[in-house]
N, C-alpha and C. Protein backbone atom coordinates (compact mmCIF):
# COMPACT_ATOMS: atom_id res chain seq x y z
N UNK A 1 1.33 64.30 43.84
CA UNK A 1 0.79 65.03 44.98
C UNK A 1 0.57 64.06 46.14
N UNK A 2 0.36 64.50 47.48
CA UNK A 2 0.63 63.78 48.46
C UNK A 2 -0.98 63.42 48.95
N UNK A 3 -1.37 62.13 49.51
CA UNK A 3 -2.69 61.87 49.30
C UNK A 3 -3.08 62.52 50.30
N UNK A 4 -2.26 63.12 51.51
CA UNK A 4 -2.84 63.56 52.27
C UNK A 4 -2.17 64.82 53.10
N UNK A 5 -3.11 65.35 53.45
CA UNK A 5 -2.20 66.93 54.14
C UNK A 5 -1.47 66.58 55.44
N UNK A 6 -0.43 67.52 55.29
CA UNK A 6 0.79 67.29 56.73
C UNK A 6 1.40 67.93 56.66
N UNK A 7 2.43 68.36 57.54
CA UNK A 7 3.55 69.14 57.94
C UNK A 7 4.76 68.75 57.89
N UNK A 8 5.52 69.77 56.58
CA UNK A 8 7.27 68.99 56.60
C UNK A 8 8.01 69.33 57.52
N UNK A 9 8.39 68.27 57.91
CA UNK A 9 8.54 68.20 59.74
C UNK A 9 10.29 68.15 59.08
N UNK A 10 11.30 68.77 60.26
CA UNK A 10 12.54 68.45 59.88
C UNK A 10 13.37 69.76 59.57
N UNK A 11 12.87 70.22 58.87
CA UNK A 11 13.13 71.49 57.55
C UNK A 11 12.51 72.52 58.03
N UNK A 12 13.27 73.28 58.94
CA UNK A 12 12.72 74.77 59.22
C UNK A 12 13.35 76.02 58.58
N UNK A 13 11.81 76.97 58.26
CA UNK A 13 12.75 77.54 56.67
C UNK A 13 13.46 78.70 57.17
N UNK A 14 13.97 79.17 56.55
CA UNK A 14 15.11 80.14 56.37
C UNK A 14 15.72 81.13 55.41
N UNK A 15 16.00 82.66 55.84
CA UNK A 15 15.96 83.25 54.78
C UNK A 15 17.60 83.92 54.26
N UNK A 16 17.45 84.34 53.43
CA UNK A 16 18.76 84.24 52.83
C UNK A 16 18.55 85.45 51.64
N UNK A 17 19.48 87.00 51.88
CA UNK A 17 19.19 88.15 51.19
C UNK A 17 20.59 88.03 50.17
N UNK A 18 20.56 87.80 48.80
CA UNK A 18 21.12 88.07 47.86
C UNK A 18 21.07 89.18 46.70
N UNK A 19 22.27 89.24 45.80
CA UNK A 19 22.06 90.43 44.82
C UNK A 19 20.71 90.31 44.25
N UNK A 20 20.07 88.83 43.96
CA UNK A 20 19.17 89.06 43.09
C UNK A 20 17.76 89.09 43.65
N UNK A 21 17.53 89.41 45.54
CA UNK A 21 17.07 89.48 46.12
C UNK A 21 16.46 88.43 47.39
N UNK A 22 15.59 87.98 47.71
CA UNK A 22 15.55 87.38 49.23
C UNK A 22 15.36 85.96 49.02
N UNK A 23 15.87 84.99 49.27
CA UNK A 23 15.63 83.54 49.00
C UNK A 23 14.61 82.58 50.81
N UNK A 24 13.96 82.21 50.65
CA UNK A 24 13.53 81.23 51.42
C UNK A 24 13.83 80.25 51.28
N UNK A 25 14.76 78.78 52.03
CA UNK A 25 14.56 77.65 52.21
C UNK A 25 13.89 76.92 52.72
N UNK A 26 13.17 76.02 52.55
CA UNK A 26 12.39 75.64 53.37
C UNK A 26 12.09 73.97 52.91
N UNK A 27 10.61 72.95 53.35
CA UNK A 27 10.44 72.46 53.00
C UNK A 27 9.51 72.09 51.90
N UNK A 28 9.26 71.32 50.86
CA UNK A 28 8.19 71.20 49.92
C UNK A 28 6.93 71.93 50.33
N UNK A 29 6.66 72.91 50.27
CA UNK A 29 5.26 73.22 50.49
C UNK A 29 4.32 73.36 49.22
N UNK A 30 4.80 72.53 48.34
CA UNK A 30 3.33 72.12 47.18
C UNK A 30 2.89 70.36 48.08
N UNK A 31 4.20 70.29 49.02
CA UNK A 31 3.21 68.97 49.25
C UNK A 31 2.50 68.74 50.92
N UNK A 32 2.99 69.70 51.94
CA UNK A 32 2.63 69.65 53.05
C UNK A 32 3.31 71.04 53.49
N UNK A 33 2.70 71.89 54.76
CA UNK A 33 3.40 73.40 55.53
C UNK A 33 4.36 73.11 56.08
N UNK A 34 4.92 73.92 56.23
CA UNK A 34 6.28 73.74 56.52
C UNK A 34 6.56 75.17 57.39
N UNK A 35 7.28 74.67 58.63
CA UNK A 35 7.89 75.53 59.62
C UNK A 35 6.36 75.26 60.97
N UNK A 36 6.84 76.54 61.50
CA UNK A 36 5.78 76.51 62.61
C UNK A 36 5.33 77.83 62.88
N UNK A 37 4.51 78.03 62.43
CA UNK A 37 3.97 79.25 62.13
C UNK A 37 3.33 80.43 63.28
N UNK A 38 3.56 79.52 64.49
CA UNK A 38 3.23 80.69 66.06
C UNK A 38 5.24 81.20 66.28
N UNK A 39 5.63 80.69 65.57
CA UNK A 39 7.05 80.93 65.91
C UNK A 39 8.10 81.14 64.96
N UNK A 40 7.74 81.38 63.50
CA UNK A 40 8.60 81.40 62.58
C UNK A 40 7.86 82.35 61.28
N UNK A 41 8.17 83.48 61.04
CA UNK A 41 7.22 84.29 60.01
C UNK A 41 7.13 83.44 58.57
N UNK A 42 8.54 82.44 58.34
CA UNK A 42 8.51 81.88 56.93
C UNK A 42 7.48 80.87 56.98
N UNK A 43 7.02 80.46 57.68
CA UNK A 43 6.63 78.99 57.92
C UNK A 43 5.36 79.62 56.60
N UNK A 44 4.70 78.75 55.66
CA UNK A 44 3.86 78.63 54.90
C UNK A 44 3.71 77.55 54.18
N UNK A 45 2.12 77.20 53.27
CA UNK A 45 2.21 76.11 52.31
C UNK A 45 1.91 77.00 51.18
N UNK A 46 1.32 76.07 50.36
CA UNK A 46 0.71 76.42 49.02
C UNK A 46 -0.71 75.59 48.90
N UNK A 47 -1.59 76.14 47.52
CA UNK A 47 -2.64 75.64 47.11
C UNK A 47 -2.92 74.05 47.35
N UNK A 48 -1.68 73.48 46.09
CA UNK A 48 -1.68 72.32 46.22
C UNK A 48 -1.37 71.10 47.39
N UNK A 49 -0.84 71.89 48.36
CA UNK A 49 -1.30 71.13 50.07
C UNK A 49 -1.97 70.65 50.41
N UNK A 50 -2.89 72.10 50.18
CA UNK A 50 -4.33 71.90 50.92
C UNK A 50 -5.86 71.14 49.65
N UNK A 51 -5.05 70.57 48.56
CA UNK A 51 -6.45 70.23 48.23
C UNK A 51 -6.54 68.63 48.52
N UNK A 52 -5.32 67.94 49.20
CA UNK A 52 -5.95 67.08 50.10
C UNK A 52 -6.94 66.85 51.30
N UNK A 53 -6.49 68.04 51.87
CA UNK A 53 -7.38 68.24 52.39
C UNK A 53 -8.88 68.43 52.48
N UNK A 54 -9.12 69.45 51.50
CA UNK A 54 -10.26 69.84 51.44
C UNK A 54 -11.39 68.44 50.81
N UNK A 55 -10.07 67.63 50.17
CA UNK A 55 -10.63 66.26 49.23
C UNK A 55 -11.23 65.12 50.43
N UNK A 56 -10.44 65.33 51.96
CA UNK A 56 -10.66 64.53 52.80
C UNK A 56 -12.55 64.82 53.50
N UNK A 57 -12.49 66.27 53.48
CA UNK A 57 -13.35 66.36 54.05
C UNK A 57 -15.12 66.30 52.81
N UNK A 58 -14.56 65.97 51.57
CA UNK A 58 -15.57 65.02 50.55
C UNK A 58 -15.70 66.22 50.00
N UNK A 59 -15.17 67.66 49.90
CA UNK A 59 -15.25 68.37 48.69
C UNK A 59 -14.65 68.47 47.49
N UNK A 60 -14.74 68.82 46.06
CA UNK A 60 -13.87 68.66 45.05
C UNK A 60 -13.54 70.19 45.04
N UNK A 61 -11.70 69.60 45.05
CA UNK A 61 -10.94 70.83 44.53
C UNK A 61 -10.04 71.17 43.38
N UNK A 62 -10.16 71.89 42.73
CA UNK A 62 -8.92 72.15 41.53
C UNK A 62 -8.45 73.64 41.87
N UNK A 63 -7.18 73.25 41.18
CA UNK A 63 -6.01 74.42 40.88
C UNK A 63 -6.93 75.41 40.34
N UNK A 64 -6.66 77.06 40.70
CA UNK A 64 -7.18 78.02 40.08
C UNK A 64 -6.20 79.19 39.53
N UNK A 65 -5.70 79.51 38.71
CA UNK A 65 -4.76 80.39 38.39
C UNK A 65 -5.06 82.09 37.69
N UNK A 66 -6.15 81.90 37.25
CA UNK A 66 -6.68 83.34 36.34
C UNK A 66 -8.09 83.90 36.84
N UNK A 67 -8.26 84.69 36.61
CA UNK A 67 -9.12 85.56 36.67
C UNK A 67 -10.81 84.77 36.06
N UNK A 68 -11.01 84.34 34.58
CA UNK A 68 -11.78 83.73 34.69
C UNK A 68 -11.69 82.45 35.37
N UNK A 69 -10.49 81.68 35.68
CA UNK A 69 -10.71 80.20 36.48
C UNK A 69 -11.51 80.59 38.02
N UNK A 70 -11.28 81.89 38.77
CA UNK A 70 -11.89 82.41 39.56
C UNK A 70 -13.49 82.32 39.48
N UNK A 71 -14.00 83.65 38.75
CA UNK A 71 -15.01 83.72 37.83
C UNK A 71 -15.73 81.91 37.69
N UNK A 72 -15.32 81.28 37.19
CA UNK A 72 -15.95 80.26 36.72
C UNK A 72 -16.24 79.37 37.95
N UNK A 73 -15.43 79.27 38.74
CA UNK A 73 -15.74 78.36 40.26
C UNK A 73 -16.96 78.86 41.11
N UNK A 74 -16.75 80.55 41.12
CA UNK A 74 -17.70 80.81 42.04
C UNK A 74 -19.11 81.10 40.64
N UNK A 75 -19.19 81.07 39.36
CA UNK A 75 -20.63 80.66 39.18
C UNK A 75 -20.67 79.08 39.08
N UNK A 76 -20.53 78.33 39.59
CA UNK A 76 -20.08 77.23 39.58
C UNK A 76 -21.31 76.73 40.99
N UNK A 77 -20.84 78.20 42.01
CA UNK A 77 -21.55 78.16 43.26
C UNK A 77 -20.29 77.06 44.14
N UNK A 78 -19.42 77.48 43.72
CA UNK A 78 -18.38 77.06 44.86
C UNK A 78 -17.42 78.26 45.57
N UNK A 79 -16.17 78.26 46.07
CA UNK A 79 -15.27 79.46 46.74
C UNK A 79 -13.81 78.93 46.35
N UNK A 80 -13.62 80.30 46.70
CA UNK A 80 -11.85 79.96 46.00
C UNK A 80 -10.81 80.33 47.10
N UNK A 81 -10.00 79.27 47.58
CA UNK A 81 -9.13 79.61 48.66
C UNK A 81 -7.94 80.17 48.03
N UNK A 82 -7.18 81.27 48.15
CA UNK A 82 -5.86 81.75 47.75
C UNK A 82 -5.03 82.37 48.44
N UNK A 83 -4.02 82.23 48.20
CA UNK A 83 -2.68 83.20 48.63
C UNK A 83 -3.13 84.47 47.99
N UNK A 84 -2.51 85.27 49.32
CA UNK A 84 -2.77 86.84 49.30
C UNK A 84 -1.67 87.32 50.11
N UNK A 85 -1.40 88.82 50.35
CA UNK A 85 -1.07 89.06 51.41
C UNK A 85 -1.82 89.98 52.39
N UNK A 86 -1.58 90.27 53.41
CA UNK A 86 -1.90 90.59 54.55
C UNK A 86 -3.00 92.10 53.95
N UNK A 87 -4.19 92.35 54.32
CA UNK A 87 -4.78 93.89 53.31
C UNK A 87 -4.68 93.62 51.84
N UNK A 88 -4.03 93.07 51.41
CA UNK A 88 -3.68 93.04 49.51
C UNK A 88 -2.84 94.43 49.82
N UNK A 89 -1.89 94.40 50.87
CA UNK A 89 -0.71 95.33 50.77
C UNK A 89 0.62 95.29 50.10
N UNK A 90 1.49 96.07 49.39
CA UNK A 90 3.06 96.17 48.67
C UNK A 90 3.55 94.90 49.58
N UNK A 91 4.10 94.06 48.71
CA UNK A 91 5.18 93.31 49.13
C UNK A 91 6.66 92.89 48.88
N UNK A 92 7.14 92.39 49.13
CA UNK A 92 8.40 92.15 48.66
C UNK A 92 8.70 90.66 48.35
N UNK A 93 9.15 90.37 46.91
CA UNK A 93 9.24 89.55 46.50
C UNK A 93 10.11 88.31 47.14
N UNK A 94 9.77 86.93 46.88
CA UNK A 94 10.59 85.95 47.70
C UNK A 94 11.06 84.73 46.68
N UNK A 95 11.59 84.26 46.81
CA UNK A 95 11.88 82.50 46.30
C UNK A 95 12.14 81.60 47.18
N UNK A 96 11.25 80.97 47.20
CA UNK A 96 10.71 79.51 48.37
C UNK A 96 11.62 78.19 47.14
N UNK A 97 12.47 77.93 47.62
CA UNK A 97 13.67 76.86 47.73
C UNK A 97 13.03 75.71 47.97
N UNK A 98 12.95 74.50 47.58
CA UNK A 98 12.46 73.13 48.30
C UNK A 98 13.80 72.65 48.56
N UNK A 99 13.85 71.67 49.22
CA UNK A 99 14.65 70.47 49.51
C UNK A 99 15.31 70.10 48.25
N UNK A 100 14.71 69.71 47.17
CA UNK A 100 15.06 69.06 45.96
C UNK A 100 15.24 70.29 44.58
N UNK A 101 15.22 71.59 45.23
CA UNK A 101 15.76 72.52 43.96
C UNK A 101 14.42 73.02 43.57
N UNK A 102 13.55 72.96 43.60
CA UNK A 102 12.23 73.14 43.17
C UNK A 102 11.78 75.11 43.56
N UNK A 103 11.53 75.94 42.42
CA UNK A 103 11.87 77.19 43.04
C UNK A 103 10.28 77.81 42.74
N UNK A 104 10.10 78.37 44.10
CA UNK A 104 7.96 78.78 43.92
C UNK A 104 8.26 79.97 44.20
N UNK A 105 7.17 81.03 43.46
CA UNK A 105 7.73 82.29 43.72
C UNK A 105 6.28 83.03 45.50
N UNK A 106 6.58 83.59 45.54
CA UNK A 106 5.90 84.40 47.10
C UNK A 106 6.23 85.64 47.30
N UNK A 107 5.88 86.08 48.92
CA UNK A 107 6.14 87.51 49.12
C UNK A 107 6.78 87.10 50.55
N UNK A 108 7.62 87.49 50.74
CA UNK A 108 8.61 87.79 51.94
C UNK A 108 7.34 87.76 53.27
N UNK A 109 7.65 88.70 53.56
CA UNK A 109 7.12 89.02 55.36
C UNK A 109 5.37 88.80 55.32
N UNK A 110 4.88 89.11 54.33
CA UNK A 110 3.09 89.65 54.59
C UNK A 110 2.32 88.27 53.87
N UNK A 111 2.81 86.66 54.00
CA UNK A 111 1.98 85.68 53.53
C UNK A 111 0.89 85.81 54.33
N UNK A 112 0.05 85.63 53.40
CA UNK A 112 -1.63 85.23 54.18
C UNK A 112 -2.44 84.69 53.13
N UNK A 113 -3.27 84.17 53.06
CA UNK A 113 -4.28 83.29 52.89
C UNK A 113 -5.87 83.95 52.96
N UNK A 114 -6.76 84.36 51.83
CA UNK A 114 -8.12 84.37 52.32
C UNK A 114 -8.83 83.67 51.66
N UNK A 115 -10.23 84.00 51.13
CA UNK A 115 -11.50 83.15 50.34
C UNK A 115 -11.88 83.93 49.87
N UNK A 116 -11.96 83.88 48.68
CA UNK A 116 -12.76 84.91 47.84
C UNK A 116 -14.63 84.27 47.53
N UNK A 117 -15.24 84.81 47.92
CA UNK A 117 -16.64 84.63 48.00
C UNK A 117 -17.85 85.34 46.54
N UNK A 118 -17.00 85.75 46.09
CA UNK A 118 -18.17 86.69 44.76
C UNK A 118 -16.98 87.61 44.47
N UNK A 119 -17.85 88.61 43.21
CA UNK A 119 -17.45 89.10 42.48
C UNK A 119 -18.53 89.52 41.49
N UNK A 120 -17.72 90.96 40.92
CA UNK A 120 -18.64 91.81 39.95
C UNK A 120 -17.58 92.55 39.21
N UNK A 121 -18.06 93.05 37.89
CA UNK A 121 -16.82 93.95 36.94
C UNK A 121 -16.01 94.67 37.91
N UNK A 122 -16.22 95.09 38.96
CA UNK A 122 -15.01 96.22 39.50
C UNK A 122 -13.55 95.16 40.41
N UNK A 123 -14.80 93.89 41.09
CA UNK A 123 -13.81 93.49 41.54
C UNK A 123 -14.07 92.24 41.91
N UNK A 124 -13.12 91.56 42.92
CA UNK A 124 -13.75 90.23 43.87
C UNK A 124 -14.23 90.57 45.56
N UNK A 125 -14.97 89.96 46.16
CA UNK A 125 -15.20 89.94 47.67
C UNK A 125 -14.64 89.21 48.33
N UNK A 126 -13.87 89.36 49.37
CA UNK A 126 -13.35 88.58 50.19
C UNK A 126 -13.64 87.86 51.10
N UNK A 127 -13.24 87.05 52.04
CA UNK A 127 -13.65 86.95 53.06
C UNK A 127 -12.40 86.35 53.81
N UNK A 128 -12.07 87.49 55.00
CA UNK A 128 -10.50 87.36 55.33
C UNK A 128 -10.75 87.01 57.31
N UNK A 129 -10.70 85.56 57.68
CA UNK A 129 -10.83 85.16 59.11
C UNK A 129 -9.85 85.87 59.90
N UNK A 130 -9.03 86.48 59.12
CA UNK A 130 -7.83 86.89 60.24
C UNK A 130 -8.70 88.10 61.00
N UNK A 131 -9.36 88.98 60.87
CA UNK A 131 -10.14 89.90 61.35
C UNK A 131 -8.85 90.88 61.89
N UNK A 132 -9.48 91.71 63.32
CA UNK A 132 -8.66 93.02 63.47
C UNK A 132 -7.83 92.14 64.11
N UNK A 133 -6.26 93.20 64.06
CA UNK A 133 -5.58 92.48 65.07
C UNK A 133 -4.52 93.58 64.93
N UNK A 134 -3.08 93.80 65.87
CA UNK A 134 -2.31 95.23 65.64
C UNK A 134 -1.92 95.42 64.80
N UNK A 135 -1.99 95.38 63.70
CA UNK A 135 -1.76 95.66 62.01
C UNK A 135 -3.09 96.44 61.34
N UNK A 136 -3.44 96.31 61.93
CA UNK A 136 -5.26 97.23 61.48
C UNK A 136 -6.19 96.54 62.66
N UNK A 137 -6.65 97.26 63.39
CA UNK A 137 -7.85 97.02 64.30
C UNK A 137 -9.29 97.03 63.61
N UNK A 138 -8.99 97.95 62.66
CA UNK A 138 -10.32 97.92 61.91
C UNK A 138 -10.40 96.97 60.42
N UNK A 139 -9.45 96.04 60.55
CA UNK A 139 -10.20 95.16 59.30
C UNK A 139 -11.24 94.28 59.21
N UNK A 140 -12.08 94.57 58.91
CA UNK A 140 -13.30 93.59 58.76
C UNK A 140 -12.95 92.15 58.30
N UNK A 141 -14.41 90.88 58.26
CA UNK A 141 -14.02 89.88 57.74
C UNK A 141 -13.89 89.61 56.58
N UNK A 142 -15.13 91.03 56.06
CA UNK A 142 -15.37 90.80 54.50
C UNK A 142 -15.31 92.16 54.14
N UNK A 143 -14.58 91.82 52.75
CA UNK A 143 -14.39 93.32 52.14
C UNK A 143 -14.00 93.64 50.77
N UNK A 144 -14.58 94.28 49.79
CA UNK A 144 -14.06 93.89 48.62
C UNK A 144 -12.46 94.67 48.53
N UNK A 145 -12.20 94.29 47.24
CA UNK A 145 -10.62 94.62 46.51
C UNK A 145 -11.22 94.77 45.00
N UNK A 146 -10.64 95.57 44.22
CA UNK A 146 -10.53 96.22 42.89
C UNK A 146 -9.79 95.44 42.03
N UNK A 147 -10.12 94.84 41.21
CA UNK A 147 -9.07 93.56 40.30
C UNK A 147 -8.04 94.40 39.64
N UNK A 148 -7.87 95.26 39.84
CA UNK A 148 -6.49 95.97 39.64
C UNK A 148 -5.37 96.33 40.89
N UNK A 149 -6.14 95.70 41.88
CA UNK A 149 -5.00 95.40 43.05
C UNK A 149 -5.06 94.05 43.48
N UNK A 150 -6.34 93.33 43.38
CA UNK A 150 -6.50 92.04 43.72
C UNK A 150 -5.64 91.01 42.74
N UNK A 151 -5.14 91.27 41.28
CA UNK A 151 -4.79 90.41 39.96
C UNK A 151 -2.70 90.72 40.39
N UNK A 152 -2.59 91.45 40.85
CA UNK A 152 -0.70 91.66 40.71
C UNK A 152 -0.70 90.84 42.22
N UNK A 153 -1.37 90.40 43.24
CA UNK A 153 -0.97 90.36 44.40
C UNK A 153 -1.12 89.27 44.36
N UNK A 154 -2.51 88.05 43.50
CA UNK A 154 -2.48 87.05 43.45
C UNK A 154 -1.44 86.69 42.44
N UNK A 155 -0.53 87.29 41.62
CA UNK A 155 0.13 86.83 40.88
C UNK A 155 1.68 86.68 41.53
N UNK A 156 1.90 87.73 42.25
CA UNK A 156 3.08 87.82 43.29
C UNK A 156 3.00 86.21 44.38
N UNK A 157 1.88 85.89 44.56
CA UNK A 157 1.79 84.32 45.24
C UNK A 157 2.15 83.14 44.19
N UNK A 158 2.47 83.17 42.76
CA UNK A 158 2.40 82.36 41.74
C UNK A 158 1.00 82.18 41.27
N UNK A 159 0.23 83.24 41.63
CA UNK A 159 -1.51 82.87 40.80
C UNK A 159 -1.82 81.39 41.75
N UNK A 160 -1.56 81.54 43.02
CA UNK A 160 -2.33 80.33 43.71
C UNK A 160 -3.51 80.26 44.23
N UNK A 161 -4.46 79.59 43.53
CA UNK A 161 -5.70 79.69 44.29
C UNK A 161 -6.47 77.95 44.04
N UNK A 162 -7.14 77.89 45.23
CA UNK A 162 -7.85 76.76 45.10
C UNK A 162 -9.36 77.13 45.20
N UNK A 163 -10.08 76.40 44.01
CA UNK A 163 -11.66 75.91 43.76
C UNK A 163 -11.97 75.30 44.50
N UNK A 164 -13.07 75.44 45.24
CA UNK A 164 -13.57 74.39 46.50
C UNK A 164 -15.14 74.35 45.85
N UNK A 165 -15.48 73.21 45.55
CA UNK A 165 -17.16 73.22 45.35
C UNK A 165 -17.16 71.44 46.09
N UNK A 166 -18.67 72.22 46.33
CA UNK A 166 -19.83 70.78 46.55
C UNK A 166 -19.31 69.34 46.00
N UNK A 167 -19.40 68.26 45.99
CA UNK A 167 -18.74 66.92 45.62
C UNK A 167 -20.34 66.88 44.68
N UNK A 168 -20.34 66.07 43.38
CA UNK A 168 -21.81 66.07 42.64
C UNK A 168 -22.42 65.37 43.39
N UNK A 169 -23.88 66.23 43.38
CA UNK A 169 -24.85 65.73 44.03
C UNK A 169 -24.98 66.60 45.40
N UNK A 170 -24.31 67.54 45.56
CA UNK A 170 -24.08 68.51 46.70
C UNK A 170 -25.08 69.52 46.67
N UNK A 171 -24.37 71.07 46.83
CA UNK A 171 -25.03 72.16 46.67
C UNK A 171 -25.96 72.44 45.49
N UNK A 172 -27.03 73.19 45.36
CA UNK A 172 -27.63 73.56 44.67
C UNK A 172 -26.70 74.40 43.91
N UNK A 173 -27.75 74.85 42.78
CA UNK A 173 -27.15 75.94 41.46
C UNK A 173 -26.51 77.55 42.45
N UNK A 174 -26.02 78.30 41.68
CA UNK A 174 -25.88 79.73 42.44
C UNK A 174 -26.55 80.57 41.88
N UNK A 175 -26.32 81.80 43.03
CA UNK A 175 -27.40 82.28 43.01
C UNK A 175 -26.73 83.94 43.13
N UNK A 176 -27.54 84.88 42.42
CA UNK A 176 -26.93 86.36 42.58
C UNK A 176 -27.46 87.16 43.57
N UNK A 177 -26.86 87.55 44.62
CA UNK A 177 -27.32 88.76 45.59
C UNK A 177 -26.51 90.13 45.90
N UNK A 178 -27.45 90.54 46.53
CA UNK A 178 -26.62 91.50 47.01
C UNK A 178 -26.08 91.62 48.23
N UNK A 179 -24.07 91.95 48.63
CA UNK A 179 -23.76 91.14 50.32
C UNK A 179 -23.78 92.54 50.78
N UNK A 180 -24.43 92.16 52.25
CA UNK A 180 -24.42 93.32 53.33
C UNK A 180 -22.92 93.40 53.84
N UNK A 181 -22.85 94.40 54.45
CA UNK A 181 -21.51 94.23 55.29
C UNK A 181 -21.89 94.77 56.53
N UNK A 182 -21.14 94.19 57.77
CA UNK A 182 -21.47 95.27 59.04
C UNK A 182 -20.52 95.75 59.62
N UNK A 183 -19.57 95.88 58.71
CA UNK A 183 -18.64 97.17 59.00
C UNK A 183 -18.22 97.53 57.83
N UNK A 184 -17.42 98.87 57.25
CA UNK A 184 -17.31 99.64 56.21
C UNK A 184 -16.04 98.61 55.65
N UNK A 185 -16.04 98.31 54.56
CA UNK A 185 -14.88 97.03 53.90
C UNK A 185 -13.38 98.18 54.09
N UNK A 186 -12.05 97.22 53.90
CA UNK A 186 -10.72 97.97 53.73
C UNK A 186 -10.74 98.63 52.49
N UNK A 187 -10.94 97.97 51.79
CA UNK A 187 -10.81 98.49 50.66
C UNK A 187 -11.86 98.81 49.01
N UNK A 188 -13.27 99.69 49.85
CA UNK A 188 -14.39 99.67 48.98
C UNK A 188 -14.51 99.81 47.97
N UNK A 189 -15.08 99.51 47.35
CA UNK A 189 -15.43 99.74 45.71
C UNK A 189 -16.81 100.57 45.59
N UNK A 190 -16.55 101.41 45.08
CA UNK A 190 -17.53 102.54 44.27
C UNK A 190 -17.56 102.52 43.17
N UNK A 191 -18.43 101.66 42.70
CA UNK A 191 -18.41 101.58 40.98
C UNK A 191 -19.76 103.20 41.03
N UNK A 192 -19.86 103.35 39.71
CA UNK A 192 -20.24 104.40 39.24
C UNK A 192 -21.61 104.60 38.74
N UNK A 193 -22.08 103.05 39.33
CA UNK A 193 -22.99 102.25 39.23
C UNK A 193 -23.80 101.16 40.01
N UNK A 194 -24.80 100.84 40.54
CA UNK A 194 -24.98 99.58 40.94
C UNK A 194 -24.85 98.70 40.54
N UNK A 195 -24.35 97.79 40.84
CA UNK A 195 -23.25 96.29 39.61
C UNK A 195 -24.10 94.87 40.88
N UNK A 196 -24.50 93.77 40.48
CA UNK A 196 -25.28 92.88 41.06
C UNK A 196 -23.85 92.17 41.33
N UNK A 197 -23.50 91.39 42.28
CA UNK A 197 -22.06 90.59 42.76
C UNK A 197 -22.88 89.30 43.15
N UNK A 198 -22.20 88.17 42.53
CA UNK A 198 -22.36 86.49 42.34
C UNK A 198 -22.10 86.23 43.66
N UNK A 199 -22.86 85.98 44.65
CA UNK A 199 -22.24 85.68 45.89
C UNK A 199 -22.36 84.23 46.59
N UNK A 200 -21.28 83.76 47.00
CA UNK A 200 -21.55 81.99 47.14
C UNK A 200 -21.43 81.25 48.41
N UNK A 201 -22.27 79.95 49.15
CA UNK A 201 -21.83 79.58 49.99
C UNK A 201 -21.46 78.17 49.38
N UNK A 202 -20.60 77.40 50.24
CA UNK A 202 -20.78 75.80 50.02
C UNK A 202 -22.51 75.23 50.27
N UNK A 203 -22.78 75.51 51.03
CA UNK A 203 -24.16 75.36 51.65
C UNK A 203 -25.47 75.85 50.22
N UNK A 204 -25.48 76.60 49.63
CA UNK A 204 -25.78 77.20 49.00
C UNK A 204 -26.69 78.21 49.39
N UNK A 205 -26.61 78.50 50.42
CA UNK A 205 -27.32 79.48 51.46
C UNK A 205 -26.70 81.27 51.50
């Protein structure tokens, strides 16, 4: 892995529709982003990019791939950065090509990126910076998803997610609340029940 985050400069990606469906070329993005992303829809990285990053700025990160590795970070009292797509909407499958043959699986047109912040039996909470914009005016920042739409969409990214906690000696323990919202979430959950959701900051606030 690369000690430090950057952009594969050189290698602008490119797509390519075959029988066995849509191929992306591009550059290594397990080791730095690649393309330019105000000007190119392929341009994306992956998990493992960014946990130099997050390592620079003195937090510890690991690979997260399942449902409990999720689960376990945020009682952990840390957050989990992952590939998503755009709403946790249908996508269409991709293969991201490296330079050196290396084949990562993705979703075509709708890459995005959020933070998952908590979670309870029905589902996880999000927390998505992209906010409204002409694709939905009304998406909030935070909003839950149903782990029966949230589990196929992180898996359609290759199950990429990154653990972000406190460096030891950081944040306090976590803690269970209940999150307000101040606007109605995309995609609510009505459990059938009141269910308590693990909710986390880095801060531990």
């Amino acid at each position: 892995m690369s000690s430090r985050p950057g952009i594969a400069r050189g290698v602008l990606p490119r797509r390519q529709e075959t029988a066995e469906g849509f191929i992306n070329y591009g550059g290594d993005i397990t080791q730095a982003f690649s393309g330019d992303y105000t000007s190119n829809m392929l341009a994306r990285s992956t998990g493992s990019a960014f946990i130099p990053l997050f390592e620079r700025f003195g937090l510890e990160a690991r690979p997260v791939a399942t449902r409990e590795e999720i689960e376990d970070v945020l009682d952990e009292g840390g957050l989990v950065w992952m590939k998503a797509t755009v709403d946790f909407l249908p996508w269409a499958n991709v293969t991201w090509v490296t330079p050196d043959g290396k084949e990562l699986p993705g979703v075509l047109g709708n890459d995005h990126a959020v933070v998952v912040i908590g979670y309870n039996d029905a589902g996880p909470v999000i927390r998505d910076v992209l906010g409204p914009t002409n694709t939905n005016w009304e998406r909030p920042t935070e909003y839950d998803v149903a782990w029966e739409t949230f589990l196929p969409v992180f898996e359609a990214q290759g199950s990429d997610g990154v653990g972000v906690l406190q460096a030891e000696g950081g944040a306090g323990p976590a803690r269970i609340i209940q999150p307000g919202y101040s606007s109605k979430p995309a995609n609510e959950i009505q459990p059938s029940e009141a269910k308590p959701i693990c909710c986390y900051t880095l801060s531990g606030k």
